[in-house]
C-alpha atoms as a PDB file:
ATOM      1  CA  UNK A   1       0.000   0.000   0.000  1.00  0.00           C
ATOM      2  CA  UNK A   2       0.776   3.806  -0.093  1.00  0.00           C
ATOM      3  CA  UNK A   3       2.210   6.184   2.360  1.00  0.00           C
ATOM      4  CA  UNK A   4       0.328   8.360   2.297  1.00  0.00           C
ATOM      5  CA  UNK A   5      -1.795   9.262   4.712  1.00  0.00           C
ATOM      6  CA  UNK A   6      -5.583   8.527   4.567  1.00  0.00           C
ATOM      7  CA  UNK A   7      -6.461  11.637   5.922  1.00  0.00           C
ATOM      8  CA  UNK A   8      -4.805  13.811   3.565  1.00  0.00           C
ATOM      9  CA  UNK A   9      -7.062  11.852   1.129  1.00  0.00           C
ATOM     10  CA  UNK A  10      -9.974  13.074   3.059  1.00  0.00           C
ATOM     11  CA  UNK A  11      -8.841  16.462   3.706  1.00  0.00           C
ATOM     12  CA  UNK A  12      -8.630  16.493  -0.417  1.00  0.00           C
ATOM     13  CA  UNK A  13     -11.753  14.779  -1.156  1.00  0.00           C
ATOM     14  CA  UNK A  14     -13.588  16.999   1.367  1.00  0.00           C
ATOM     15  CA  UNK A  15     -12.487  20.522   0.074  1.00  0.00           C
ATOM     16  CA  UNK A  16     -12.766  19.429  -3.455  1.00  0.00           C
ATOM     17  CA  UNK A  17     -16.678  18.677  -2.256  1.00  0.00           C
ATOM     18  CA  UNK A  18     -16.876  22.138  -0.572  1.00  0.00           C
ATOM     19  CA  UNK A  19     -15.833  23.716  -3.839  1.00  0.00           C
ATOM     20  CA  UNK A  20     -18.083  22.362  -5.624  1.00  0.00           C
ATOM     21  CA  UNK A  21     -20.937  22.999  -3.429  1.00  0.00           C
ATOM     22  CA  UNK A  22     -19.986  26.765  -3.798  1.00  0.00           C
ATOM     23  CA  UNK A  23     -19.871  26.511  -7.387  1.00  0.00           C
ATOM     24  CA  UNK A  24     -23.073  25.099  -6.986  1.00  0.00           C
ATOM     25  CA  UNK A  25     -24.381  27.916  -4.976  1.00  0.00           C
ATOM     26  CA  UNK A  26     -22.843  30.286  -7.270  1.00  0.00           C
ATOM     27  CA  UNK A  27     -24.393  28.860 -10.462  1.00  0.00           C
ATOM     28  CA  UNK A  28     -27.840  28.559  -8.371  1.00  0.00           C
ATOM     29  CA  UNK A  29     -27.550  32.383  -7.900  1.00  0.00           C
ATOM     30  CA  UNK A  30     -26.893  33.811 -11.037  1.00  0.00           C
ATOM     31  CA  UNK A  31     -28.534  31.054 -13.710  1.00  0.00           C
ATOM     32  CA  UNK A  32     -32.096  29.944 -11.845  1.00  0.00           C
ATOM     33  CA  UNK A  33     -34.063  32.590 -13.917  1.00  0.00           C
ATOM     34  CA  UNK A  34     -32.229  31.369 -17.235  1.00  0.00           C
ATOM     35  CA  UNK A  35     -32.898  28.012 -16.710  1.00  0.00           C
ATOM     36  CA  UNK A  36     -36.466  28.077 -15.738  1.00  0.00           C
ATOM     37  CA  UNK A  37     -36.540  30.952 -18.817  1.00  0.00           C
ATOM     38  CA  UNK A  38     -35.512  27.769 -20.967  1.00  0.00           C
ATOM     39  CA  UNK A  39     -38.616  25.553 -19.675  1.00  0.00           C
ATOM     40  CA  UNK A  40     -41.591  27.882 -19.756  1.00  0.00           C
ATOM     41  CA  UNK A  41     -44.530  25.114 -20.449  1.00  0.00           C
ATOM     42  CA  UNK A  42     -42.914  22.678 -17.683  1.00  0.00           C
ATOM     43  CA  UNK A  43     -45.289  22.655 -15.000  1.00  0.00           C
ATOM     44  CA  UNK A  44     -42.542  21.722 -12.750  1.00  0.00           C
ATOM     45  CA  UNK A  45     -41.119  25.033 -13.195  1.00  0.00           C
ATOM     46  CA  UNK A  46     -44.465  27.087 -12.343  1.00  0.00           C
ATOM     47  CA  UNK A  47     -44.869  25.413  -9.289  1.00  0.00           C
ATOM     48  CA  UNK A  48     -41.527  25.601  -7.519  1.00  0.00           C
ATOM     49  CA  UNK A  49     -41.510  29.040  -8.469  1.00  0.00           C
ATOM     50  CA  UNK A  50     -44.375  29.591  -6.641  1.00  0.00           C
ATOM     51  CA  UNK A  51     -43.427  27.068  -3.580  1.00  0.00           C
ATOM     52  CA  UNK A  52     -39.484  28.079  -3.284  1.00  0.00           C
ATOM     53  CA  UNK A  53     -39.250  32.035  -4.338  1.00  0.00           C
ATOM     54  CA  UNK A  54     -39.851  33.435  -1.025  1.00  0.00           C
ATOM     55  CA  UNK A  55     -37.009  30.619   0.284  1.00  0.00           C
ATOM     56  CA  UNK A  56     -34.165  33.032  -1.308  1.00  0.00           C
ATOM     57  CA  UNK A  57     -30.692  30.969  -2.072  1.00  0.00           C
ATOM     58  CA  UNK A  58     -31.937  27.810  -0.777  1.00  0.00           C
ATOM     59  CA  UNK A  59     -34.654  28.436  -2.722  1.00  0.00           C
ATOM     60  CA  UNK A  60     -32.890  28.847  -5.803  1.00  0.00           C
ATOM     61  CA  UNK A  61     -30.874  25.565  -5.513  1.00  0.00           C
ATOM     62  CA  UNK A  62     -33.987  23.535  -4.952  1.00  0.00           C
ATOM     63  CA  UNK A  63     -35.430  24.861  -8.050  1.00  0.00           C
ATOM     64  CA  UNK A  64     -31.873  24.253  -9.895  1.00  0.00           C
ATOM     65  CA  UNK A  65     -32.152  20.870  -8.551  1.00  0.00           C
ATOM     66  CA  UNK A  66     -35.367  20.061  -9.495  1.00  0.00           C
ATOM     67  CA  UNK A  67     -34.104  20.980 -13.271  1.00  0.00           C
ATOM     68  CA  UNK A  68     -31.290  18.780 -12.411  1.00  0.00           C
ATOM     69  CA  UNK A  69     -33.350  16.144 -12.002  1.00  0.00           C
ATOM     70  CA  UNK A  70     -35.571  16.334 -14.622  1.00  0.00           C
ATOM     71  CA  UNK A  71     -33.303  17.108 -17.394  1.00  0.00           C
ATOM     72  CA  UNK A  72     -31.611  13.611 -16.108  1.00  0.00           C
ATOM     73  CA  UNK A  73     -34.584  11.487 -16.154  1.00  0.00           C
ATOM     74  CA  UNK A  74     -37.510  13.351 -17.620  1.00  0.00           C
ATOM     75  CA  UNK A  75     -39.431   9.677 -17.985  1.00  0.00           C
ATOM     76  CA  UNK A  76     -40.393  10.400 -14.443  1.00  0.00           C
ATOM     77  CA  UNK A  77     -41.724  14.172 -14.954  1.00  0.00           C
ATOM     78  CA  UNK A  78     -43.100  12.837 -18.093  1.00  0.00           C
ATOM     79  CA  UNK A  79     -45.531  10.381 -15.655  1.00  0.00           C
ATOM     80  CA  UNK A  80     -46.532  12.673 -14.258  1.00  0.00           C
ATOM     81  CA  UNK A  81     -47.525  15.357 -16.827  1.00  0.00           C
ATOM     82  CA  UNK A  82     -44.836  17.744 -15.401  1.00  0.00           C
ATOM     83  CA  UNK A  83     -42.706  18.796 -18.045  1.00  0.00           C
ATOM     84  CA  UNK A  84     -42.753  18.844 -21.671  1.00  0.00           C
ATOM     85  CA  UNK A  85     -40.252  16.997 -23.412  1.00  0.00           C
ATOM     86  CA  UNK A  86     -39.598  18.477 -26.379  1.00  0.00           C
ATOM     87  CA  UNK A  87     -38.445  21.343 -24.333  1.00  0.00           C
ATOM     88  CA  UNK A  88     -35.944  19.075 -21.841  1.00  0.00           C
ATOM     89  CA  UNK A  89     -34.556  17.616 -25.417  1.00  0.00           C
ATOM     90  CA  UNK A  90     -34.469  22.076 -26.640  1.00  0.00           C
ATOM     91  CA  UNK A  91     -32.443  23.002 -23.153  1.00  0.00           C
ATOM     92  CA  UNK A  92     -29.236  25.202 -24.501  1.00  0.00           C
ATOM     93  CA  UNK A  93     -26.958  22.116 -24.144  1.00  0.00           C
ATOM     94  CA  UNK A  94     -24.571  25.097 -22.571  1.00  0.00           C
ATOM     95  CA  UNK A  95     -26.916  25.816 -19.991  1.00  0.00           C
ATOM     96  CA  UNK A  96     -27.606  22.124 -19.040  1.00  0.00           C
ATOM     97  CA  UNK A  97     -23.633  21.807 -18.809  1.00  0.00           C
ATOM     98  CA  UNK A  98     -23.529  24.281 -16.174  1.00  0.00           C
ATOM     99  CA  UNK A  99     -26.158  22.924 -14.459  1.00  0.00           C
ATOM    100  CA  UNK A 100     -24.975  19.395 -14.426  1.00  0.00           C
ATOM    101  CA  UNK A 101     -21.292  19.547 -13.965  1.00  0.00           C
ATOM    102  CA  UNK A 102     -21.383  20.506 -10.800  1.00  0.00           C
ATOM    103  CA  UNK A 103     -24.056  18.700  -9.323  1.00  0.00           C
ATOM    104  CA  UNK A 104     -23.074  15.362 -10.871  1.00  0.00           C
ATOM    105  CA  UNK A 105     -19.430  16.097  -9.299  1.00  0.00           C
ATOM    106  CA  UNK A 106     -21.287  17.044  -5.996  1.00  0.00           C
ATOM    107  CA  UNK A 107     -23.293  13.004  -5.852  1.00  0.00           C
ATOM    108  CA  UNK A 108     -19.546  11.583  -7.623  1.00  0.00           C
ATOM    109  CA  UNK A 109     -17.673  13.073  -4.320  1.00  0.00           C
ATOM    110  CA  UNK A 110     -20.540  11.887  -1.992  1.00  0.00           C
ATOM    111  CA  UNK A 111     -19.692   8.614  -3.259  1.00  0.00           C
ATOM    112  CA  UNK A 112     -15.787   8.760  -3.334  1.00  0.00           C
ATOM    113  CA  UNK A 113     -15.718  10.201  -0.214  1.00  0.00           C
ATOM    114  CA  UNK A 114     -18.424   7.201   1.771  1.00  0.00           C
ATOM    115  CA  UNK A 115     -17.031   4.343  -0.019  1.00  0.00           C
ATOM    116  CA  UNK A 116     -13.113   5.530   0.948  1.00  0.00           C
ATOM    117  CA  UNK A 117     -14.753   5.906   4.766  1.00  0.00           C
ATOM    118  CA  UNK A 118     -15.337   2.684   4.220  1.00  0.00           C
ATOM    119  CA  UNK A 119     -12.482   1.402   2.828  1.00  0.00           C
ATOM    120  CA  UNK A 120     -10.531   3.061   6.167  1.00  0.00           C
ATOM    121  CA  UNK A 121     -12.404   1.968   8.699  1.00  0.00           C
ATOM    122  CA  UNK A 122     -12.653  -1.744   7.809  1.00  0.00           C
END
């Protein structure tokens, strides 16, 4: 094995993770309006406006996240009659780059970071 020492890994893994989450914040702050500008017959949209505008920043990243989600598996919006597809399959493929980087990098270190717990401890 390595010398090197397993908590530097975590020390690296963790502010790598806080990075991201304020790049995150960052993109939730200036882009919300521009994505939700890009989806304007997704129900989705109209209603977390409505539910999470008040809310501020942590309002805006539930709302990005809720894009997130859909533009990642819009089957299950779809179900539901929540969003329209042709418009998820339209999104500025810019736009859903910004959005997605840094969440998907967010859930990657989430993952890196439990499993190497794991691999630690045991």
């Amino acid at each position: 094995m390595t010398d090197v020492d397993p908590g530097l890994i975590a020390t690296i893994m963790i502010l790598s993770a806080v990075v991201t989450v304020c790049i995150s914040f960052y993109v939730a702050h200036a882009y919300t309006e521009k994505f939700e500008h890009c989806l304007p017959n997704c129900k989705f949209v109209e209603q977390n406006k409505r539910g999470f505008s008040s809310a501020g920043l942590l309002g805006k990243i539930m709302r990005c996240n809720m894009i997130y989600f859909y533009l990642w598996v819009p089957s299950l919006g779809k179900k539901r009659g929540l969003l329209d597809l042709k418009e998820i399959e339209r999104f500025p493929v810019k736009l859903k780059y910004l959005l997605t980087i840094p969440w998907t990098a967010q859930i990657i270190l989430l993952i890196a970071l439990v499993l190497f717990t794991q691999l630690v401890v045991t």
